[in-house]
N, C-alpha and C. Protein backbone atom coordinates (compact mmCIF):
# COMPACT_ATOMS: atom_id res chain seq x y z
N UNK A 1 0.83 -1.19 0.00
CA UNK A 1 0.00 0.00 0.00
C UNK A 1 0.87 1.25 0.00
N UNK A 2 1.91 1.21 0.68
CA UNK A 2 2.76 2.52 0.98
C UNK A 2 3.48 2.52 -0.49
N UNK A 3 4.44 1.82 -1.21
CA UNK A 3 5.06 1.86 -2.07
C UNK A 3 3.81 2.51 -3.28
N UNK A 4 2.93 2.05 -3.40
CA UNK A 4 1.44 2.59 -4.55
C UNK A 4 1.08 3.66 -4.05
N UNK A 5 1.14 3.96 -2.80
CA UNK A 5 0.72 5.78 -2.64
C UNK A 5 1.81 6.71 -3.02
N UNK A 6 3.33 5.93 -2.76
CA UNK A 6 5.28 6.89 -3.16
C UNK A 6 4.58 7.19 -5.05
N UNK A 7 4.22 6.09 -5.37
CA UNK A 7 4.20 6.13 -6.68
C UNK A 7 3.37 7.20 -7.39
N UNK A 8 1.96 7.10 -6.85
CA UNK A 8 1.07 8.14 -7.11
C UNK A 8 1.36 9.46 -6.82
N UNK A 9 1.77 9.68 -6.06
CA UNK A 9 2.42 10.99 -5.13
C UNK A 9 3.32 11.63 -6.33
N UNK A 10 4.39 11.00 -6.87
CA UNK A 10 5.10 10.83 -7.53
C UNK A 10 4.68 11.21 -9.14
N UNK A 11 3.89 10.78 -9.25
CA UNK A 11 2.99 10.74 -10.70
C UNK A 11 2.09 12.36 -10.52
N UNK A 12 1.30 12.55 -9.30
CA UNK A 12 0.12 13.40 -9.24
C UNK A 12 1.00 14.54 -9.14
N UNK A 13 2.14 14.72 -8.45
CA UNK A 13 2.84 16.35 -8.05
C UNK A 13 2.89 17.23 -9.22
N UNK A 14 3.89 16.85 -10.05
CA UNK A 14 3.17 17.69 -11.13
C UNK A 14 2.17 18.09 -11.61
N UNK A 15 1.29 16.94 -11.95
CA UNK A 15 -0.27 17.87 -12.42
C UNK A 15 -0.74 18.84 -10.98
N UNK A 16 -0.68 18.18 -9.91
CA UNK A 16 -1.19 19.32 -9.37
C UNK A 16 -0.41 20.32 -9.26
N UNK A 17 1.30 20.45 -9.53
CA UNK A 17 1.25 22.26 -9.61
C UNK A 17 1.25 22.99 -10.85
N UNK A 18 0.63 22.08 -11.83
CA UNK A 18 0.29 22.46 -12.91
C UNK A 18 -1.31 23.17 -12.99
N UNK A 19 -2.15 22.38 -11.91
CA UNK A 19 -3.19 22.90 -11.73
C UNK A 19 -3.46 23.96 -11.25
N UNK A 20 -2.33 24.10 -9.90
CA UNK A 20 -1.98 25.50 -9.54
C UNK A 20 -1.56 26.17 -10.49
N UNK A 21 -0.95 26.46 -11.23
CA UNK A 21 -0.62 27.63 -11.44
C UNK A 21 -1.70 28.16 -12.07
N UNK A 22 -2.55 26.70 -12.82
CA UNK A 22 -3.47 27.20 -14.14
C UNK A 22 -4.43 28.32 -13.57
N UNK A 23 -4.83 27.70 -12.45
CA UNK A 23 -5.71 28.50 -11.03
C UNK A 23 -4.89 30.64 -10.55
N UNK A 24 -3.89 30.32 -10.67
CA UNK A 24 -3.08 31.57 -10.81
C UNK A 24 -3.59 31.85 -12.04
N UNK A 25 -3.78 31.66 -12.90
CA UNK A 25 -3.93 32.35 -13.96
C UNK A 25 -5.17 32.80 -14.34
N UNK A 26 -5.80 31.97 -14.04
CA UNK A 26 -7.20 32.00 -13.82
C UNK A 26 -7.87 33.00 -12.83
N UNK A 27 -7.52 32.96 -11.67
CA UNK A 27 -8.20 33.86 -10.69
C UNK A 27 -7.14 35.08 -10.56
N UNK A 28 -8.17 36.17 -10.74
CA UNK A 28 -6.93 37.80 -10.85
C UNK A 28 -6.10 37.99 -9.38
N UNK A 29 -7.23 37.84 -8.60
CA UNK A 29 -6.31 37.87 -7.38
C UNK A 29 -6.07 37.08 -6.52
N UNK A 30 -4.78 36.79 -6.68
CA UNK A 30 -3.78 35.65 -5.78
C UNK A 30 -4.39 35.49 -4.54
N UNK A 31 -5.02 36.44 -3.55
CA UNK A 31 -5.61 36.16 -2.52
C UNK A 31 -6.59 35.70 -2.41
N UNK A 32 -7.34 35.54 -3.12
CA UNK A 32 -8.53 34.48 -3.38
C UNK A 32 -8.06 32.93 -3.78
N UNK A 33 -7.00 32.53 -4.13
CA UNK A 33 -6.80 31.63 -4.56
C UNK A 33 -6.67 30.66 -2.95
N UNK A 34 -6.56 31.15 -2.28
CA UNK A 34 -6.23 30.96 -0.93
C UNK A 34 -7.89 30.48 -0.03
N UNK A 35 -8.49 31.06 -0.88
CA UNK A 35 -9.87 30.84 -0.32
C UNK A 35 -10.87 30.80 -1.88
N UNK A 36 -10.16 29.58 -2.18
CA UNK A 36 -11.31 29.54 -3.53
C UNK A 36 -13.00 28.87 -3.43
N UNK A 37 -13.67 29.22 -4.23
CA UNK A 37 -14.79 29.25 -3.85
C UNK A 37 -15.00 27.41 -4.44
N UNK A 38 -15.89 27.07 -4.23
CA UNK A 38 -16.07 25.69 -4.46
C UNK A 38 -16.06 24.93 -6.16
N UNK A 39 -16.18 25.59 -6.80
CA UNK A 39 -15.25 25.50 -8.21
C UNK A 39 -13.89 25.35 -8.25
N UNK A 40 -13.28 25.64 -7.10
CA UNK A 40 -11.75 26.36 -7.58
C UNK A 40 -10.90 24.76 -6.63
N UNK A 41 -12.44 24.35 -5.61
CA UNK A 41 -11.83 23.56 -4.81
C UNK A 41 -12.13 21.80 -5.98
N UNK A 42 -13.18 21.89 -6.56
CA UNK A 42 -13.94 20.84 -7.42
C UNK A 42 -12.56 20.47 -8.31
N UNK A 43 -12.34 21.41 -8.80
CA UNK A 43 -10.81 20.96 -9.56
C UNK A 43 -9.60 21.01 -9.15
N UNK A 44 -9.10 21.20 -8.39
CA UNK A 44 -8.09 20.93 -7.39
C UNK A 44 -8.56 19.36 -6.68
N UNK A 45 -9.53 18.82 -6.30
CA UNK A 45 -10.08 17.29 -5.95
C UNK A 45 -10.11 16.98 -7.52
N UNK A 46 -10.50 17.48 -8.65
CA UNK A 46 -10.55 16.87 -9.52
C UNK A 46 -9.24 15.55 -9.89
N UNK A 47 -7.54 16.28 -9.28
CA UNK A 47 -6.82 15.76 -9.48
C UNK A 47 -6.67 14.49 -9.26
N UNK A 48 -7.10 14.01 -8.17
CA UNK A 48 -8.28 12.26 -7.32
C UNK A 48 -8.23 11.77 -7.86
N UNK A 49 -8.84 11.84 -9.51
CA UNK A 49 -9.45 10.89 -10.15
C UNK A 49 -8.46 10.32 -11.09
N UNK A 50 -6.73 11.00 -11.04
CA UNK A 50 -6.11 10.33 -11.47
C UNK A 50 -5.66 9.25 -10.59
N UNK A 51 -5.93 9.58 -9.18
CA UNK A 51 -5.87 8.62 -7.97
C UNK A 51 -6.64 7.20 -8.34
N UNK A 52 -7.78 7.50 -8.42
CA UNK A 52 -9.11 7.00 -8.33
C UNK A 52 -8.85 5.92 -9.38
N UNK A 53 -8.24 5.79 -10.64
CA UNK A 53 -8.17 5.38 -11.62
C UNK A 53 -6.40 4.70 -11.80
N UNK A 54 -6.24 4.63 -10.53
CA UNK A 54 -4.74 3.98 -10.97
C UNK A 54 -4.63 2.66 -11.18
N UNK A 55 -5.80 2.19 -10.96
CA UNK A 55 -5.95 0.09 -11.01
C UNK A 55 -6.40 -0.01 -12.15
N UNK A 56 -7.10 0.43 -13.15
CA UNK A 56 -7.65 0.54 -14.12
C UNK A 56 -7.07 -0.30 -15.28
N UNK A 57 -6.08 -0.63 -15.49
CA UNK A 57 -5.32 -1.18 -16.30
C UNK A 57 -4.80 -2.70 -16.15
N UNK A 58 -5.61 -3.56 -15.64
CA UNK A 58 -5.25 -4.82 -15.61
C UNK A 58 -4.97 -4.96 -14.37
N UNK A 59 -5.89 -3.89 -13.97
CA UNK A 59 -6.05 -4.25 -11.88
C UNK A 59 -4.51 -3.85 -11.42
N UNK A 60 -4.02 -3.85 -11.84
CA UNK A 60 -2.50 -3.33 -11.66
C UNK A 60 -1.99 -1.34 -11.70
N UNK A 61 -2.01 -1.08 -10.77
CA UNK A 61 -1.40 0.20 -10.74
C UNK A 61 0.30 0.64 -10.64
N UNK A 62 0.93 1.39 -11.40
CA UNK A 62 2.44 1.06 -11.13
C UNK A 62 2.99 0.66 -9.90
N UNK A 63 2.74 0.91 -8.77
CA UNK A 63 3.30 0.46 -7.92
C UNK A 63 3.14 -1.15 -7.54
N UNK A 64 1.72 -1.65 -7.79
CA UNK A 64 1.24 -2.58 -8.03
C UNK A 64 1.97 -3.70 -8.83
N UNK A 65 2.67 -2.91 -10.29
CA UNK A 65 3.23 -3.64 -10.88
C UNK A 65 4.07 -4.30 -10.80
N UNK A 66 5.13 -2.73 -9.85
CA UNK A 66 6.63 -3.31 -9.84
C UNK A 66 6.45 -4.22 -8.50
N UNK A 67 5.39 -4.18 -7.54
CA UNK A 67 5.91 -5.35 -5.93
C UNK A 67 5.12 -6.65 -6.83
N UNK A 68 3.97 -6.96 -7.91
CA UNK A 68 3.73 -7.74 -7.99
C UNK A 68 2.15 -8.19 -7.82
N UNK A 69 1.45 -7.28 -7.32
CA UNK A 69 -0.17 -7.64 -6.79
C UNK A 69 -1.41 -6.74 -8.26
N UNK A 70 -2.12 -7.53 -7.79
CA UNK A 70 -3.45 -6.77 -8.36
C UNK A 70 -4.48 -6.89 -8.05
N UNK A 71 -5.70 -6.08 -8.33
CA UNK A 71 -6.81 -6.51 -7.91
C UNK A 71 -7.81 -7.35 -8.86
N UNK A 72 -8.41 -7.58 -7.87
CA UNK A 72 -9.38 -9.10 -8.46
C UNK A 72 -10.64 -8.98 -7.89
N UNK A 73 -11.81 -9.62 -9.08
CA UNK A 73 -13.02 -9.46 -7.96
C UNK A 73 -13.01 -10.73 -7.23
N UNK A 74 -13.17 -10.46 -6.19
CA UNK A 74 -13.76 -11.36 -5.03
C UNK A 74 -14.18 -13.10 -5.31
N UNK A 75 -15.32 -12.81 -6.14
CA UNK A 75 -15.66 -13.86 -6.17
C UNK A 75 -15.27 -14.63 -7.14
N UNK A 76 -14.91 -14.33 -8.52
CA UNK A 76 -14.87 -14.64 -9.84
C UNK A 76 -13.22 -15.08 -9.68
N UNK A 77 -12.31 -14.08 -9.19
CA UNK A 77 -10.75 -13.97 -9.24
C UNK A 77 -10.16 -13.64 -10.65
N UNK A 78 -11.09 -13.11 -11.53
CA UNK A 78 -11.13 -12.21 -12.72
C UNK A 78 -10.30 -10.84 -12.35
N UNK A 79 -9.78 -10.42 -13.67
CA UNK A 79 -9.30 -8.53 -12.81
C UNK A 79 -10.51 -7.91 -12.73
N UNK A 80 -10.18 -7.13 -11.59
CA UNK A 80 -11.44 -6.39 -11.61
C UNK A 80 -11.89 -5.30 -12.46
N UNK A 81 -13.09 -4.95 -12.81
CA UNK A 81 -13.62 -4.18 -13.56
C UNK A 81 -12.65 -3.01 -13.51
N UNK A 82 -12.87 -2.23 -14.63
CA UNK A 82 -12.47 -0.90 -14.15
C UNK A 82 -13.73 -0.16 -13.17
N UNK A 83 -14.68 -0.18 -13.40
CA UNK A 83 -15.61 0.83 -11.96
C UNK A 83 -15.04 0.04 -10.95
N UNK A 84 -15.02 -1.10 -10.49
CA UNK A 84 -14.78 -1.91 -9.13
C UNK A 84 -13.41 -1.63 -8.66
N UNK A 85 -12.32 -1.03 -9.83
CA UNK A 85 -11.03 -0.41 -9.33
C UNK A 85 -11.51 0.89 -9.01
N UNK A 86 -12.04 1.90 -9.95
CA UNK A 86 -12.54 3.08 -9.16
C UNK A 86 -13.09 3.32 -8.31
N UNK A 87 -14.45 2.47 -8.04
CA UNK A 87 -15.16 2.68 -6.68
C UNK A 87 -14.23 1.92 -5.84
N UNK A 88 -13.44 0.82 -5.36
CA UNK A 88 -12.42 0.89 -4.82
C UNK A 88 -11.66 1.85 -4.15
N UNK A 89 -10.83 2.46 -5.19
CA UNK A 89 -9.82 3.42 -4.93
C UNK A 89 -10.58 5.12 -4.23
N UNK A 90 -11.98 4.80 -4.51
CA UNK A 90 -12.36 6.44 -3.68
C UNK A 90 -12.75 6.58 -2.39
N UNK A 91 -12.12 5.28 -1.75
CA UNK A 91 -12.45 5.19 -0.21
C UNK A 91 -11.14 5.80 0.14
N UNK A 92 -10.01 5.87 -0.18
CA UNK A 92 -9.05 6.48 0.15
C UNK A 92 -8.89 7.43 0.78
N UNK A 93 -10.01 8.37 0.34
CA UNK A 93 -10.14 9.66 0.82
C UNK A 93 -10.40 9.54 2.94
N UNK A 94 -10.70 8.30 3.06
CA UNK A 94 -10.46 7.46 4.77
C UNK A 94 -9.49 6.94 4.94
N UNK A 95 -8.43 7.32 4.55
CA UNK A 95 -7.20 6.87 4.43
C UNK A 95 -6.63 6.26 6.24
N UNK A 96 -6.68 7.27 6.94
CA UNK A 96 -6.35 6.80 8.42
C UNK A 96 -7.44 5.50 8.20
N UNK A 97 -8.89 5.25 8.03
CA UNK A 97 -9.75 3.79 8.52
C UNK A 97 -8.78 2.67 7.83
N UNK A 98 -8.50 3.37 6.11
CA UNK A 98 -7.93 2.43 5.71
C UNK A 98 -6.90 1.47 5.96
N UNK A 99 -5.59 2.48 6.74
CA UNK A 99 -4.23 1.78 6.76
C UNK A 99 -5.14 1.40 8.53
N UNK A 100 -5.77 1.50 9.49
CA UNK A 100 -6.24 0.45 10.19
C UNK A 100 -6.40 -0.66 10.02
N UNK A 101 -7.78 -0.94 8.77
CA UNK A 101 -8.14 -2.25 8.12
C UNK A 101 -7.17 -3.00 7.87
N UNK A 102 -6.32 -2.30 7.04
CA UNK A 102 -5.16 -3.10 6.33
C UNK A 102 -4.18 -3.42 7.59
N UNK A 103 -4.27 -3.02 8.80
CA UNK A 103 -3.24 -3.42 9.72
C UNK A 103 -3.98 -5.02 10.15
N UNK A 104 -5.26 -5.42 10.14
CA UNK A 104 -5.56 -6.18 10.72
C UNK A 104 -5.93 -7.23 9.33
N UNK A 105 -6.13 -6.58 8.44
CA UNK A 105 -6.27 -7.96 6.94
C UNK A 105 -5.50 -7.18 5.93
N UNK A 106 -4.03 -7.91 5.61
CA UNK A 106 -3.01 -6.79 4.37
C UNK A 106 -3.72 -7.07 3.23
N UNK A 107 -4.42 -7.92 2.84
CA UNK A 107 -4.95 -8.48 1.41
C UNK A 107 -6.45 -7.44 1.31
N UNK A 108 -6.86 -6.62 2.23
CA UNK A 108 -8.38 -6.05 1.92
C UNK A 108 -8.37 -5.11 2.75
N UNK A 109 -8.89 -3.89 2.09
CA UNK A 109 -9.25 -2.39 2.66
C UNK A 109 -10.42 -2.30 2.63
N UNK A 110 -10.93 -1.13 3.18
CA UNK A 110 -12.75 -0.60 3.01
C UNK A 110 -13.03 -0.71 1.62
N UNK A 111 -12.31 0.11 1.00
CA UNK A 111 -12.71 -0.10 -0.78
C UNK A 111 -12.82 -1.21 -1.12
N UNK A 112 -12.22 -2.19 -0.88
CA UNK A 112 -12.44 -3.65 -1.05
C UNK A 112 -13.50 -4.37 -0.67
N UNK A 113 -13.90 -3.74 0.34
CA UNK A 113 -15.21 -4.33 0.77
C UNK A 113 -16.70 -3.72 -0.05
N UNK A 114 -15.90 -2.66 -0.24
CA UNK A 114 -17.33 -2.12 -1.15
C UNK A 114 -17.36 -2.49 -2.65
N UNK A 115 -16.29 -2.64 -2.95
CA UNK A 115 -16.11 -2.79 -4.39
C UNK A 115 -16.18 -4.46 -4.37
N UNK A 116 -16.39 -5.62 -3.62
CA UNK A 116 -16.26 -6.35 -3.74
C UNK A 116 -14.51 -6.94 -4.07
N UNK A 117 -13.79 -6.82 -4.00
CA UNK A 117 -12.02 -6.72 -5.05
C UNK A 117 -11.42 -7.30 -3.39
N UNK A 118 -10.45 -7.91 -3.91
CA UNK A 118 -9.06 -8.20 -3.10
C UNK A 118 -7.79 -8.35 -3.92
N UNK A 119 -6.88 -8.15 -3.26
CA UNK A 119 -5.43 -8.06 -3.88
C UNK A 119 -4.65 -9.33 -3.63
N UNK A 120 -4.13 -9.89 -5.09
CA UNK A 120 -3.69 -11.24 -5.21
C UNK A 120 -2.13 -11.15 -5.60
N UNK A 121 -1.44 -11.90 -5.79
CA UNK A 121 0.03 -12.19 -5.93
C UNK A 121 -0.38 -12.24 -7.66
N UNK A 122 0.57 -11.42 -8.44
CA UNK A 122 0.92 -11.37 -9.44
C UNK A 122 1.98 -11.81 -10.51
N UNK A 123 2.01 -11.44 -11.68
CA UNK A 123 3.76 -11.67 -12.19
C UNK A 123 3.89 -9.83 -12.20
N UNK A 124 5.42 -10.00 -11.46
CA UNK A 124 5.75 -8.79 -11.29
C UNK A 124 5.99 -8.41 -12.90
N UNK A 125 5.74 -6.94 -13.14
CA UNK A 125 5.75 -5.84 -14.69
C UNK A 125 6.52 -4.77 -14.46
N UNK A 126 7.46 -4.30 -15.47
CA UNK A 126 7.89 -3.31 -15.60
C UNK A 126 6.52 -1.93 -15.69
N UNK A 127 7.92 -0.70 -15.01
CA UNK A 127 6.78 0.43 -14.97
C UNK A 127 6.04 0.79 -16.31
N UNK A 128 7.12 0.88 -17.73
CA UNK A 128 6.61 0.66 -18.79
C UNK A 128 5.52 -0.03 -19.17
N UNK A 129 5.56 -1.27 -18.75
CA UNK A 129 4.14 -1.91 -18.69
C UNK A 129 2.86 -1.45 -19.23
N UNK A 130 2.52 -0.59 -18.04
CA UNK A 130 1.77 0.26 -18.12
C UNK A 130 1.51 1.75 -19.27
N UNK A 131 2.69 2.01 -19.60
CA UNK A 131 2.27 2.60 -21.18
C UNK A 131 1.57 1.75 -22.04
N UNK A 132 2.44 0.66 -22.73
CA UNK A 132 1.24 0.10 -23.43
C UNK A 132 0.25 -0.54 -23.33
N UNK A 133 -0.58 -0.54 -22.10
CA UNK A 133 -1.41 -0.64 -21.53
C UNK A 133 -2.33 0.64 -22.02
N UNK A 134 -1.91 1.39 -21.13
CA UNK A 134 -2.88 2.70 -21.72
C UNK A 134 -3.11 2.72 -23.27
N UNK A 135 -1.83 2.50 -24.22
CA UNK A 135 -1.87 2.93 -25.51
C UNK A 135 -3.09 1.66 -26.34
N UNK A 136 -3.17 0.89 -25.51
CA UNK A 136 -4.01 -0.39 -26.18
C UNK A 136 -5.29 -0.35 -25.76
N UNK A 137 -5.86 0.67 -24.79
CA UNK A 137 -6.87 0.99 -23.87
C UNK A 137 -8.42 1.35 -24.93
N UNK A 138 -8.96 0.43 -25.20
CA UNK A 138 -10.15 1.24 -26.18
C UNK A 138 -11.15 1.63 -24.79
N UNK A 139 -11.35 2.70 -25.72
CA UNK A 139 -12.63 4.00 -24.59
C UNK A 139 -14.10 3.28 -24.56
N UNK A 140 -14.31 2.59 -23.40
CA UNK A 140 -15.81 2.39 -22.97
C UNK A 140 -16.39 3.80 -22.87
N UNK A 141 -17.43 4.21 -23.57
CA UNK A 141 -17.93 5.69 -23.34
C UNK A 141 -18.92 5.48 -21.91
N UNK A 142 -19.38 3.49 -21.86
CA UNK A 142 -20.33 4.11 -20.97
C UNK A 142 -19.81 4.30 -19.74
N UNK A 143 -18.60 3.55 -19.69
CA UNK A 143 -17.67 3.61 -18.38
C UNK A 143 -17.07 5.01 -17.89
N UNK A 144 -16.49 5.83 -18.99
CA UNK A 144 -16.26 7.23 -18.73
C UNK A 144 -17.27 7.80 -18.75
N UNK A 145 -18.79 7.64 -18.95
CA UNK A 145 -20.06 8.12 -18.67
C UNK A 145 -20.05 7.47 -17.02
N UNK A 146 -20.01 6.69 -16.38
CA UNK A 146 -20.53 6.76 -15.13
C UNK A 146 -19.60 6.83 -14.18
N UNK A 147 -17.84 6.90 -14.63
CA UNK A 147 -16.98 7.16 -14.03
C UNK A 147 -17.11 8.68 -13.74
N UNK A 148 -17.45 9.55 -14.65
CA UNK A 148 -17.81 10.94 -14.46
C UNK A 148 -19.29 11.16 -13.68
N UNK A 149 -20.11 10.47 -13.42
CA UNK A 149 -20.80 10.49 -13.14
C UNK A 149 -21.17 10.56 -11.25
N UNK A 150 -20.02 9.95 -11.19
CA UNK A 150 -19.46 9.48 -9.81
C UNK A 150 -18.82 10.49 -9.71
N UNK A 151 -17.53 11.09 -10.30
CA UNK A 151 -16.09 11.78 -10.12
C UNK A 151 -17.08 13.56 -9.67
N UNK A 152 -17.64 13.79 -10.42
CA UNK A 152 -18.07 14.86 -10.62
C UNK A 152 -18.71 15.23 -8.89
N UNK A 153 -20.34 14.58 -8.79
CA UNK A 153 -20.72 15.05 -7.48
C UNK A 153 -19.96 14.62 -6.40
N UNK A 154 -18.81 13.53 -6.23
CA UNK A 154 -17.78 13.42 -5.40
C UNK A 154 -17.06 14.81 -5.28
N UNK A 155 -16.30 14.78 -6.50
CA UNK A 155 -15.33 16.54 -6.23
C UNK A 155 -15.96 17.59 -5.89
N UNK A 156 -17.20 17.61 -6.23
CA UNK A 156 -18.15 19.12 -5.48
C UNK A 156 -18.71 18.59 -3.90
N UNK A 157 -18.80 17.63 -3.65
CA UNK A 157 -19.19 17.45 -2.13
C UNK A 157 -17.60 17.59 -1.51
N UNK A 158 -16.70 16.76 -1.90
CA UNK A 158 -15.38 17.49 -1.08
C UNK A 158 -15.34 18.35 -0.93
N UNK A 159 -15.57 19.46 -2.51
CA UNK A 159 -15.23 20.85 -2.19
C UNK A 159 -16.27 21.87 -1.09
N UNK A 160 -17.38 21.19 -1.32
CA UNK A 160 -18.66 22.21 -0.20
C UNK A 160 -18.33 21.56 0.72
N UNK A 161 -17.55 20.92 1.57
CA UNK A 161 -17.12 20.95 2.46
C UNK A 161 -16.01 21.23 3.35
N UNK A 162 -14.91 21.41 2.19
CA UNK A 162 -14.17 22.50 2.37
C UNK A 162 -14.21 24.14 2.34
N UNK A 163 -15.33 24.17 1.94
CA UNK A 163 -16.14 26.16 1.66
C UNK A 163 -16.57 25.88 3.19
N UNK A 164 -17.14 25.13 3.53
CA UNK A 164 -18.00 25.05 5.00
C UNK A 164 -17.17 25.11 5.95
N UNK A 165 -15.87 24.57 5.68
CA UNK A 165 -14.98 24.68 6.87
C UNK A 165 -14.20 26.06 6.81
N UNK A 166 -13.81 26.60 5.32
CA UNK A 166 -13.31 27.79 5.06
C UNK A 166 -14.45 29.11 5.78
N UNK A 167 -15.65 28.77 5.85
CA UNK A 167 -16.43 29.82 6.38
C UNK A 167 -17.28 29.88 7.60
């Protein structure tokens, strides 16, 4: 779990100070950026969903790749869907419940329980891997229809609740 969060961390820093700045550019005054209104917070969480979407690829997320694990559904031991990796991965945001769970079962988190998924022993993959993975990726529209569907009133309830605490 720790080595797949170094990784993401790793992956997400840039876009998000890419997002920042875009946000600088965007809002005239810098002091508002400091207290953005719940738009400003919706896409700044928007960045998540590159979180949200790191199993997506053969249940395997880079970090995933290089120790060797992936996820699986439960019952079948199929990879898991891509929604069952996303709805998965957006429990995170309980991150303290999570690394609890996982202290007492390493193979299953909360997301796991909701998503139905557990994490199995793999053949370890290069990080590359995962490029042509993506590059071979044909677009389910209905999947990016209900992946957005999800992503969207998720990032605006984070954010109205960060306006609520900002005010």
């Amino acid at each position: 779990m720790i080595i797949d969060h170094i990784t993401m961390i790793i992956v997400m820093f840039p876009i998000a100070i890419l997002v920042f700045f875009l946000l600088i550019f965007l809002v005239k005054d810098t002091i508002e950026i400091i207290f953005l209104d719940i738009h400003g917070y919706a896409l700044l969480f928007s960045i998540y969903v590159i979180y949200f979407l790191k199993d997506n690829w053969k249940g395997k997320s880079l970090g995933k790749r290089i120790i060797g694990l992936q996820v699986v559904d439960r019952k079948t031991d199929e990879t898991a869907s891509s929604f069952q990796c996303f709805f998965r991965n957006l429990f995170i945001v309980l991150w303290p419940l999570e690394v609890i769970v996982t202290l007492f079962s390493p193979k299953r988190r909360i997301g796991d329980l909701f998503a139905n998924t557990k994490i199995v022993e793999a053949e370890k993959e290069s990080p590359k891997s995962l490029l042509g993975d993506i590059k071979n990726t044909k677009v389910n529209v209905m999947q990016v229809f209900l992946i957005t569907l999800v992503t969207v009133p998720f990032c605006y309830l984070l954010a109205y609740i960060m306006v609520s605490i900002n005010s």
